[in-house]
N, C-alpha and C. Protein backbone atom coordinates (compact mmCIF):
# COMPACT_ATOMS: atom_id res chain seq x y z
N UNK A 1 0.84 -1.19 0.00
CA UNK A 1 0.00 0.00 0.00
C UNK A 1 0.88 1.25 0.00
N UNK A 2 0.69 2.22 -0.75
CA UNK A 2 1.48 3.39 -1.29
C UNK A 2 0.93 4.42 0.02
N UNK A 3 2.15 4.94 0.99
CA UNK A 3 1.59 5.91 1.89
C UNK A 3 2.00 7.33 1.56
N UNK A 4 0.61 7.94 2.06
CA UNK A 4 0.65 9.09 1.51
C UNK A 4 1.60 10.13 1.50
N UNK A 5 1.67 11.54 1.20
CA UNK A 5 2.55 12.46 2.47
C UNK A 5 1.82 12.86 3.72
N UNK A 6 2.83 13.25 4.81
CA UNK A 6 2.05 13.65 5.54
C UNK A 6 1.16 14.86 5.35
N UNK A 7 0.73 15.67 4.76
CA UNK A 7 0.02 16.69 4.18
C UNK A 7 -1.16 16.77 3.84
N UNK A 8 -1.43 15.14 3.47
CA UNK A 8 -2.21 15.46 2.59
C UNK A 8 -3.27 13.71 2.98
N UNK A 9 -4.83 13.91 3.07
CA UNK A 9 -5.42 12.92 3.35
C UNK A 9 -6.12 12.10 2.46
N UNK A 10 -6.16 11.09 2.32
CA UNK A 10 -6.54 10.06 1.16
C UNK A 10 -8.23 10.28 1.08
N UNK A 11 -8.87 9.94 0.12
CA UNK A 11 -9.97 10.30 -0.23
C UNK A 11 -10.91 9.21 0.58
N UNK A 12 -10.56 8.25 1.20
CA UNK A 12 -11.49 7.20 2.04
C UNK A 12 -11.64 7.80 3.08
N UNK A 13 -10.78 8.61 3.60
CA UNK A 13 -11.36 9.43 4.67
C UNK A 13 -11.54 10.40 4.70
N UNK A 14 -12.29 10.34 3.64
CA UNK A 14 -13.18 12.02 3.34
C UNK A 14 -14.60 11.37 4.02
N UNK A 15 -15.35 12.25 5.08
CA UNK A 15 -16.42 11.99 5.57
C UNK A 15 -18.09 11.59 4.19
N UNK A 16 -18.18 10.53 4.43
CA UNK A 16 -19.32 10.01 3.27
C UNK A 16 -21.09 11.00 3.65
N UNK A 17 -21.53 11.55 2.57
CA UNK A 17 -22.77 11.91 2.52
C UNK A 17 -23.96 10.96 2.17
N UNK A 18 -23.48 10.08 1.12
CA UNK A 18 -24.21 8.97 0.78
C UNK A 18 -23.66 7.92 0.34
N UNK A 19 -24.38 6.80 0.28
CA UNK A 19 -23.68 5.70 -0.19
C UNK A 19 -22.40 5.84 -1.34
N UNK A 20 -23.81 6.49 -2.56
CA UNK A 20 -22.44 6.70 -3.64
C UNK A 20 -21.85 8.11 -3.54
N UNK A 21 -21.44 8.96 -2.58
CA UNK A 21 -20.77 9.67 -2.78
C UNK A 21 -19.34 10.77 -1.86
N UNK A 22 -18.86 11.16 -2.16
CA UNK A 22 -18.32 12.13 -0.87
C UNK A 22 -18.50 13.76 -0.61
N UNK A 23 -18.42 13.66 0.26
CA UNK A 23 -18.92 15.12 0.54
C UNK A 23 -17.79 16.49 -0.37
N UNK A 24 -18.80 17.10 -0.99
CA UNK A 24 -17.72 18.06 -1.72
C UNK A 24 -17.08 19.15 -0.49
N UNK A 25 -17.51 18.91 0.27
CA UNK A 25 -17.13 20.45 1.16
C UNK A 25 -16.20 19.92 1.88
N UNK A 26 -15.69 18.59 2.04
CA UNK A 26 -14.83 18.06 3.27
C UNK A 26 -13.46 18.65 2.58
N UNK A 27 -12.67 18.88 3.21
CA UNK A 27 -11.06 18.79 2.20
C UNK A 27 -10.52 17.58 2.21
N UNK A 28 -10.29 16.80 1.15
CA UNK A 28 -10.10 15.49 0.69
C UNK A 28 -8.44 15.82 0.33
N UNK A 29 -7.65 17.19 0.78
CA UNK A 29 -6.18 17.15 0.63
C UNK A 29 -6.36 18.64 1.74
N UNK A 30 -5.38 18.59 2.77
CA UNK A 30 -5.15 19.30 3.57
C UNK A 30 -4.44 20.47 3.28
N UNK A 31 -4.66 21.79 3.08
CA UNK A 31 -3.88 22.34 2.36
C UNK A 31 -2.01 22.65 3.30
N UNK A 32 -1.04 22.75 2.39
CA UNK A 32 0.31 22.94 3.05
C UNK A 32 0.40 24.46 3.42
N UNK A 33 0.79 24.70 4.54
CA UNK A 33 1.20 26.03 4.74
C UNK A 33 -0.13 26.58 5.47
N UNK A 34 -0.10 27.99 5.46
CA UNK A 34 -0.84 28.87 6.62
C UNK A 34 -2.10 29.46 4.91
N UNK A 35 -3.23 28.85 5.20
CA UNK A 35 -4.32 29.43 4.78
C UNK A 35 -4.93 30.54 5.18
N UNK A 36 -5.76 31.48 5.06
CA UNK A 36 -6.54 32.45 5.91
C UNK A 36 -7.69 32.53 4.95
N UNK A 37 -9.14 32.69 5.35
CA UNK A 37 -10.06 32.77 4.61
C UNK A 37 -10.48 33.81 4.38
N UNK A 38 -10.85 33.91 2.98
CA UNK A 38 -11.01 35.42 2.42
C UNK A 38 -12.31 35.93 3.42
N UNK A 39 -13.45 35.35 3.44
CA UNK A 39 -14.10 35.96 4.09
C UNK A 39 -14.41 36.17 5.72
N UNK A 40 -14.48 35.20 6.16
CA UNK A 40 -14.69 34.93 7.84
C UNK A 40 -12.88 35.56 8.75
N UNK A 41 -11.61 35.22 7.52
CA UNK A 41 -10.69 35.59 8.40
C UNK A 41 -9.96 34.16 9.10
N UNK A 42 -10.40 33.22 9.42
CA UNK A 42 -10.03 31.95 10.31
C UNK A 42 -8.50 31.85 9.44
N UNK A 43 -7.91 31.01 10.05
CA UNK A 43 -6.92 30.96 9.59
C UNK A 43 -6.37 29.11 9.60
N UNK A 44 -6.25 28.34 8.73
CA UNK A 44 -5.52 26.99 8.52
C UNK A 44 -4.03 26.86 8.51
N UNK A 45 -4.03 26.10 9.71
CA UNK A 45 -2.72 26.08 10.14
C UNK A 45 -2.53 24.89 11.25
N UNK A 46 -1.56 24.12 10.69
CA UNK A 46 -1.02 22.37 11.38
C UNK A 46 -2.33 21.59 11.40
N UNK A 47 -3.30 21.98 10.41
CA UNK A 47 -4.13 21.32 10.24
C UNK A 47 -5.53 21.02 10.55
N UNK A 48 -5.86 22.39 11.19
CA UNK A 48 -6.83 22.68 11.68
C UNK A 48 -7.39 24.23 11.23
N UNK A 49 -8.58 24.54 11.48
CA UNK A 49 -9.06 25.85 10.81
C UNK A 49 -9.30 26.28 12.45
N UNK A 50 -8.66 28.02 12.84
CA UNK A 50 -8.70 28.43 13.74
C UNK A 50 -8.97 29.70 13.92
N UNK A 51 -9.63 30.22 15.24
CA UNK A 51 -9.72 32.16 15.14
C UNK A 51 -8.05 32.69 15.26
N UNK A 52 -7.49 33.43 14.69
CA UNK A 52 -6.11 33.76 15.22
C UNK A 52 -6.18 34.60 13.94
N UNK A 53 -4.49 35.43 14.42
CA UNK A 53 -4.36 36.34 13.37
C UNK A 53 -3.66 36.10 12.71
N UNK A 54 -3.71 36.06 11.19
CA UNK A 54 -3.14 35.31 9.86
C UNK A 54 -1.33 35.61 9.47
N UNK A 55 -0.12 35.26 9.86
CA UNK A 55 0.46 35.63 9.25
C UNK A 55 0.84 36.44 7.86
N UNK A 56 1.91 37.42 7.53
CA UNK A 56 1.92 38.33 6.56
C UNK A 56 2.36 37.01 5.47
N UNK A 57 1.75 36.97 4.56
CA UNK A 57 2.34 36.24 3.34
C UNK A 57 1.21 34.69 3.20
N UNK A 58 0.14 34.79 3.76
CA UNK A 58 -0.58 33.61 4.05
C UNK A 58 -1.34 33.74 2.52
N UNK A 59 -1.62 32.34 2.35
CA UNK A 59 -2.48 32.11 1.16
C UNK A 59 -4.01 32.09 1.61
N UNK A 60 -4.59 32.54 0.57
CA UNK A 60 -6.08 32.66 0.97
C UNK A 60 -6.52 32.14 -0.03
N UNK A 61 -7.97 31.50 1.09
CA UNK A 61 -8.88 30.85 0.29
C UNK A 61 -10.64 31.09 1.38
N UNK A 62 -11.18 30.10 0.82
CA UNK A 62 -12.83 29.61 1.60
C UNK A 62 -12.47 28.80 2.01
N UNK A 63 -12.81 29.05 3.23
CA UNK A 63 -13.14 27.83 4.54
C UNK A 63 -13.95 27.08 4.22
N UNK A 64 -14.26 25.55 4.56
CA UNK A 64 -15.36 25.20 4.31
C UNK A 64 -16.84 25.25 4.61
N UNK A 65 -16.40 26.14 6.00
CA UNK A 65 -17.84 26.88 6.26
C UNK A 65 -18.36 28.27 5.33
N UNK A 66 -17.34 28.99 4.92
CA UNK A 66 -17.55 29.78 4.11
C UNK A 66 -18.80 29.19 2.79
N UNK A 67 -17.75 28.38 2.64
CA UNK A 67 -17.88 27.93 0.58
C UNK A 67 -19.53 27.32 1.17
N UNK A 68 -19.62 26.63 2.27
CA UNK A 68 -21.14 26.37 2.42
C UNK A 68 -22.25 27.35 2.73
N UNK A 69 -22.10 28.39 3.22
CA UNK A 69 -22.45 29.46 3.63
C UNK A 69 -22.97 30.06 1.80
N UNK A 70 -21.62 30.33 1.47
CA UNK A 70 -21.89 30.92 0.11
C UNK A 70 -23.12 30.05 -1.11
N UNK A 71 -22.38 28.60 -0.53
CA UNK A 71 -23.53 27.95 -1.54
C UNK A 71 -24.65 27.57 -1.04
N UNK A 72 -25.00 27.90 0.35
CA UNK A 72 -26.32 28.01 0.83
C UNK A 72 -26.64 26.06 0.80
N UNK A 73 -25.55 25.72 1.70
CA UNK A 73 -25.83 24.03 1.12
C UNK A 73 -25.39 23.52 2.68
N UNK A 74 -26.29 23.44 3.90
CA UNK A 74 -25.88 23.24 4.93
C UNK A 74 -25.31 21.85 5.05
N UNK A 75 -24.48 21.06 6.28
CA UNK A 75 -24.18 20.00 6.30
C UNK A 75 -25.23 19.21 6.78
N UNK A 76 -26.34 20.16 8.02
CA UNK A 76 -26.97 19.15 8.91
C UNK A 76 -28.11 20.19 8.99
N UNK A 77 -29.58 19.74 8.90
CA UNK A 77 -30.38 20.87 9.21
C UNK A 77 -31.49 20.21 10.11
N UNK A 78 -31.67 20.75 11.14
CA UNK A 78 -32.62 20.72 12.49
C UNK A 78 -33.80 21.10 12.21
N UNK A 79 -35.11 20.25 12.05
CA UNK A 79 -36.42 20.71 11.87
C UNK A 79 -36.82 20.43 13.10
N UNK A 80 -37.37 21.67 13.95
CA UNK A 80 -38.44 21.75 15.19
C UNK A 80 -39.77 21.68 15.02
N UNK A 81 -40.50 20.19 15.15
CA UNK A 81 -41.77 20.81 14.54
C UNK A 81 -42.74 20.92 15.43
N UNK A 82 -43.99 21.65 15.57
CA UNK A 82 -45.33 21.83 16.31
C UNK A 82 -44.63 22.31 17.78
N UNK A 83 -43.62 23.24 17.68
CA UNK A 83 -43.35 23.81 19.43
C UNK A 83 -44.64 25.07 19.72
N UNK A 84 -44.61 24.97 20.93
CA UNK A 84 -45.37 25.60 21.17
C UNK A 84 -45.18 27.50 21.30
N UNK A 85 -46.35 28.24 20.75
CA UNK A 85 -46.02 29.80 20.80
C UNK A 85 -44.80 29.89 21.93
N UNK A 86 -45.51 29.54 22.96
CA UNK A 86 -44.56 30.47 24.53
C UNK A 86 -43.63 29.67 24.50
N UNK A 87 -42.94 28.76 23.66
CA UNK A 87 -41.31 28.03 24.01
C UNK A 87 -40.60 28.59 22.81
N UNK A 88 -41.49 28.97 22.06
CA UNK A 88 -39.78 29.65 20.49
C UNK A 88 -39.12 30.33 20.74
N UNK A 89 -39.53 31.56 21.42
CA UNK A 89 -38.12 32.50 21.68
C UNK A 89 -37.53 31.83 22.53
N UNK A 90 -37.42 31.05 23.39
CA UNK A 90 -36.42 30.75 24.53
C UNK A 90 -35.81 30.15 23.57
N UNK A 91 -36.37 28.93 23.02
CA UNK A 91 -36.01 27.80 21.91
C UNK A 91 -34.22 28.47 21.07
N UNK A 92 -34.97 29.61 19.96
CA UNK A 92 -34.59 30.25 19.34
C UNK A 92 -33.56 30.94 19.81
N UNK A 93 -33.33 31.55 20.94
CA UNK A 93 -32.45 31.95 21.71
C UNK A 93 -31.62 31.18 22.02
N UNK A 94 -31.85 29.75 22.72
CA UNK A 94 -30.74 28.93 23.21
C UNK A 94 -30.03 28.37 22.07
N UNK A 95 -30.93 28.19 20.67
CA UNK A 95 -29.98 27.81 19.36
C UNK A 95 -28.86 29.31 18.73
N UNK A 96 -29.03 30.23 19.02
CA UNK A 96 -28.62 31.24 18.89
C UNK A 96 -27.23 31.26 19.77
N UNK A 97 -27.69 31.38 21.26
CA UNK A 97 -26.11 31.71 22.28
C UNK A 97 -25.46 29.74 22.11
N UNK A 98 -26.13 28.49 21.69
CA UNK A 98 -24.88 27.48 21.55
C UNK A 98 -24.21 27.48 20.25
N UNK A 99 -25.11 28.15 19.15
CA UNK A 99 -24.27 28.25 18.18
C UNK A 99 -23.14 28.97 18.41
N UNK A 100 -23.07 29.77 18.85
CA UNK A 100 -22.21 31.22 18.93
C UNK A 100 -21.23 30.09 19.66
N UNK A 101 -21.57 29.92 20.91
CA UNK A 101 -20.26 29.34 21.94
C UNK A 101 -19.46 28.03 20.79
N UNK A 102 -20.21 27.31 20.20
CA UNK A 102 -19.50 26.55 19.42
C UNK A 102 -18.82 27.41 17.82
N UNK A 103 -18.87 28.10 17.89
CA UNK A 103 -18.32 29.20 16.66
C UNK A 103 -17.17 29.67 17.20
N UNK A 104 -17.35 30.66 18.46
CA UNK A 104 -16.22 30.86 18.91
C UNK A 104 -14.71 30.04 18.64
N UNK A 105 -15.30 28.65 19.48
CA UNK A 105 -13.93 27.37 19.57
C UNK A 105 -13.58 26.65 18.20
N UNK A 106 -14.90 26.70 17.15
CA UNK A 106 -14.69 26.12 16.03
C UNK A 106 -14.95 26.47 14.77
N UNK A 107 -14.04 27.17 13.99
CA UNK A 107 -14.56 28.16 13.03
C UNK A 107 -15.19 27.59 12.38
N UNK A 108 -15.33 26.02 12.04
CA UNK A 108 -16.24 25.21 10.60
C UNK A 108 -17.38 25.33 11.19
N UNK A 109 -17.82 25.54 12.44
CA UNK A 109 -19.20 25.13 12.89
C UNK A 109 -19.86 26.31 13.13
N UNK A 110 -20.80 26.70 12.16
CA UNK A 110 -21.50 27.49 12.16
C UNK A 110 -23.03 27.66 11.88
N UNK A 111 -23.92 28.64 12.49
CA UNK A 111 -25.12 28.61 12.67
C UNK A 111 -25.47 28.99 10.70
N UNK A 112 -26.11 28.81 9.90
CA UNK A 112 -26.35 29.46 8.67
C UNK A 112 -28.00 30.02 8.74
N UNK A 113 -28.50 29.76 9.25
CA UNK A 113 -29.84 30.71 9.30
C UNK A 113 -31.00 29.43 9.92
N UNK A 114 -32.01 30.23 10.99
CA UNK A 114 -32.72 29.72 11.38
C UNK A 114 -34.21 30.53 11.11
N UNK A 115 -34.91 29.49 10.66
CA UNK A 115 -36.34 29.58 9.62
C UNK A 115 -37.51 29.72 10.78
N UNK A 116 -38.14 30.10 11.73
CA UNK A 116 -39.01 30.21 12.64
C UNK A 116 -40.40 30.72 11.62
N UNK A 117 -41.56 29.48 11.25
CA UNK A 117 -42.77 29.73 10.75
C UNK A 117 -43.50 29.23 11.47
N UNK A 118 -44.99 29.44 11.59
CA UNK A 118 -46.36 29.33 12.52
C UNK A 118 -45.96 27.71 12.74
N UNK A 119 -45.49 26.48 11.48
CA UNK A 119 -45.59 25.03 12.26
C UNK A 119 -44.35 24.78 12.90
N UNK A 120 -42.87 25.15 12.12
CA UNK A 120 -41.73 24.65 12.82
C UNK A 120 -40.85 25.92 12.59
N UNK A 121 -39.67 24.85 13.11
CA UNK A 121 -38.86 26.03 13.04
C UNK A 121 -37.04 25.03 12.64
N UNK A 122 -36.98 26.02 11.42
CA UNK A 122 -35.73 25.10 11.03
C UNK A 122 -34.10 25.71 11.20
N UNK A 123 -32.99 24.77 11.63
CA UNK A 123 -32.23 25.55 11.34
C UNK A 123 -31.05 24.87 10.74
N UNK A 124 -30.26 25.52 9.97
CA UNK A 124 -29.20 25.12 8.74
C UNK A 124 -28.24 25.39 9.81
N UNK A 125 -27.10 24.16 9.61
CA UNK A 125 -25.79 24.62 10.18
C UNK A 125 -24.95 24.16 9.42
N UNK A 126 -23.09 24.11 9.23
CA UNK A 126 -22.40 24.33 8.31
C UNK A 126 -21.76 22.98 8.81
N UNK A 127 -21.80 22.44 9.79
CA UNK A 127 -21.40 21.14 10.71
C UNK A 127 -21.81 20.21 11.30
N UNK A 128 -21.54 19.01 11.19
CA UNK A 128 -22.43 18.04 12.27
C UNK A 128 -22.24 17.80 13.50
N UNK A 129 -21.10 18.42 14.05
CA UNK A 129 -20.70 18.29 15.51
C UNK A 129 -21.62 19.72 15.81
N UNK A 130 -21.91 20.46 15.33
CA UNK A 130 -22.86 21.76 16.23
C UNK A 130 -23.99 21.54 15.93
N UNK A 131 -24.72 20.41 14.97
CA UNK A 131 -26.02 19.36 15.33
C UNK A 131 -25.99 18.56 16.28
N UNK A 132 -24.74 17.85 16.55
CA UNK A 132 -25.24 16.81 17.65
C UNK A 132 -25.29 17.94 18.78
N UNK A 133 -24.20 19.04 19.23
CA UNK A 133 -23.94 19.53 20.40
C UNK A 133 -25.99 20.44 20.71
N UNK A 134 -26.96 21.11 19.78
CA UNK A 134 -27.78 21.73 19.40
C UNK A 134 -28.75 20.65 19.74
N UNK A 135 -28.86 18.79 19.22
CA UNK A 135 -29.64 18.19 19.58
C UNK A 135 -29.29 17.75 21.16
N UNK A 136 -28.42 17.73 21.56
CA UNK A 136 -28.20 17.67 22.87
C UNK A 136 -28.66 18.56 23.99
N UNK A 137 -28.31 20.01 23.81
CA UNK A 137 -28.66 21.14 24.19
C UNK A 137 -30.15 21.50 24.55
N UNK A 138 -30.54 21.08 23.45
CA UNK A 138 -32.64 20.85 23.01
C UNK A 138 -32.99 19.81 24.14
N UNK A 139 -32.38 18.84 23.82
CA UNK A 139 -33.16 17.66 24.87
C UNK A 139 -32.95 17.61 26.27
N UNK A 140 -31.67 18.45 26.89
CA UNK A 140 -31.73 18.27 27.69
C UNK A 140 -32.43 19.59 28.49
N UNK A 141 -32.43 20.62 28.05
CA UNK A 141 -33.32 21.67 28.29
C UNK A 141 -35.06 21.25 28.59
N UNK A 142 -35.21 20.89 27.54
CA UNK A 142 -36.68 20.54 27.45
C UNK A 142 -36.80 19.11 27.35
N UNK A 143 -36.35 18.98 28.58
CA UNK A 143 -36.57 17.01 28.83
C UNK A 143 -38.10 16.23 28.66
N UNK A 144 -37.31 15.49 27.77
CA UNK A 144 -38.53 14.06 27.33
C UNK A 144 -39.69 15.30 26.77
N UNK A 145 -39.61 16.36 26.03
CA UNK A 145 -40.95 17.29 24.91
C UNK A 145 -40.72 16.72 23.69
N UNK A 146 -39.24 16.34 23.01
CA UNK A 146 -39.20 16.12 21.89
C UNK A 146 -39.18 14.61 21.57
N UNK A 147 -39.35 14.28 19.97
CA UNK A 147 -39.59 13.20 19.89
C UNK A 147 -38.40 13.38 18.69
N UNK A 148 -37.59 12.53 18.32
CA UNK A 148 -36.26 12.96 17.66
C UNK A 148 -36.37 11.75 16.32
N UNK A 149 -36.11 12.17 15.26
CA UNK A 149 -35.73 10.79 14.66
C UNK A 149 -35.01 11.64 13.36
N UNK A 150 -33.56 11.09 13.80
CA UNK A 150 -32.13 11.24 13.52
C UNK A 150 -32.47 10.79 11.53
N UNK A 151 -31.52 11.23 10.75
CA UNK A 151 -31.03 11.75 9.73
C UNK A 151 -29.75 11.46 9.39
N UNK A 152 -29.17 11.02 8.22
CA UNK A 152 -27.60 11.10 7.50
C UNK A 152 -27.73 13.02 7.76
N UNK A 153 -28.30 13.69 7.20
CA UNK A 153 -28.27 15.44 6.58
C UNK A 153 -29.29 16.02 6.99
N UNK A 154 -30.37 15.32 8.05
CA UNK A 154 -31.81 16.26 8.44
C UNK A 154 -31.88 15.38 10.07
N UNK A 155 -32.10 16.07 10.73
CA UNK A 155 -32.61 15.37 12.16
C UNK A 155 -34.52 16.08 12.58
N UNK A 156 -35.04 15.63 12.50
CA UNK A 156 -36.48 15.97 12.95
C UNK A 156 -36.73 16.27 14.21
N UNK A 157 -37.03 17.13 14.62
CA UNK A 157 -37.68 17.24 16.60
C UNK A 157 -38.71 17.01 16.58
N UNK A 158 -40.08 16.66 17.05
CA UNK A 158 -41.48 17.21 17.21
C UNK A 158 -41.56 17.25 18.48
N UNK A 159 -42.63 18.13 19.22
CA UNK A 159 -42.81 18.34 20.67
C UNK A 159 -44.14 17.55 19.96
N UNK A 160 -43.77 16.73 21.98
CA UNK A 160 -45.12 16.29 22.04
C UNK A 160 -46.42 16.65 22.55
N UNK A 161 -47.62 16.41 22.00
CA UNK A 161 -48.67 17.04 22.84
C UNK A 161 -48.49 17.15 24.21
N UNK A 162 -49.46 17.81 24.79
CA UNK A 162 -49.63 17.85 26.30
C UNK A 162 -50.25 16.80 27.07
N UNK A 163 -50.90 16.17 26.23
CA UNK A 163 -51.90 14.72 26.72
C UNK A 163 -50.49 13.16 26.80
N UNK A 164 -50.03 13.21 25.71
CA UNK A 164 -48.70 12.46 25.67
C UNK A 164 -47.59 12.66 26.42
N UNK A 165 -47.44 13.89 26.69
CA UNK A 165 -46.23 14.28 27.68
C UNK A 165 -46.51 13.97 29.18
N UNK A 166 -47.91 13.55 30.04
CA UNK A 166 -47.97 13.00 31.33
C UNK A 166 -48.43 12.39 31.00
């Protein structure tokens, strides 16, 4: 078996979207040297995408939260459905301040817009670790309301009635 450089990661462990395919947004080659992203600023460096300030002479490019952002093509999207009037803003709020805290520490993981209409309420994120951390967050806040059924690229919530919930 032919090993790689260290630089650079083989395409089997590019994270899978579907059976037949791989995810275009993963980096399937790590880039060499100090990246900085044209838009957000983060900076790639020993192999990780980070907040810091970019060395003079850095190559720039899109992050992969960027390039998803731009193409409006989330990794993982959270449908809340049938919550009730008096729980959305709290709801909405607590998806708001964990996105942020997970943005802070991780520049790929980002909130991309959350959809609040009269039945649900959806929200796009750029990562699947700030879906699981968001479905975690949800359930344990509002213990045993939701009814969850998990997704490769969509996770579903529904609250349950009030007759079902005691």
């Amino acid at each position: 078996m032919r090993k790689l450089p260290s630089n650079r990661i083989s395409s089997q462990k590019a994270r899978r979207v579907d059976a037949g395919g791989l995810d275009a947004y993963a980096d399937l080659h790590k880039p060499s040297g100090v990246v900085v992203c044209k838009t957000c600023r983060a900076v790639h460096e020993r192999g990780k995408w980070r907040w810091s300030d970019a060395p003079d002479g850095a190559e720039s490019a899109l992050c992969p939260a960027c390039h998803r952002i731009e193409d409006r093509a989330p990794a993982h999207v959270i449908r809340l459905d049938d919550v009730p009037e008096e729980q959305r803003t709290e709801l909405v709020a607590m998806i708001h301040h964990t996105a942020d805290e997970e943005a802070r520490q991780h520049p790929i993981e980002r909130l991309m817009w959350v959809t609040d209409t009269k039945s649900r309420i959806e929200v796009a994120l750029t990562g699947v670790h700030l879906a699981r951390r968001l479905r975690a967050a949800i359930t344990r806040s509002w213990r045993q309301r939701f009814v969850s059924k998990l997704g490769v690229d969509t996770t579903v919530m529904r609250w349950k009635d009030a007759e079902a919930a005691s």
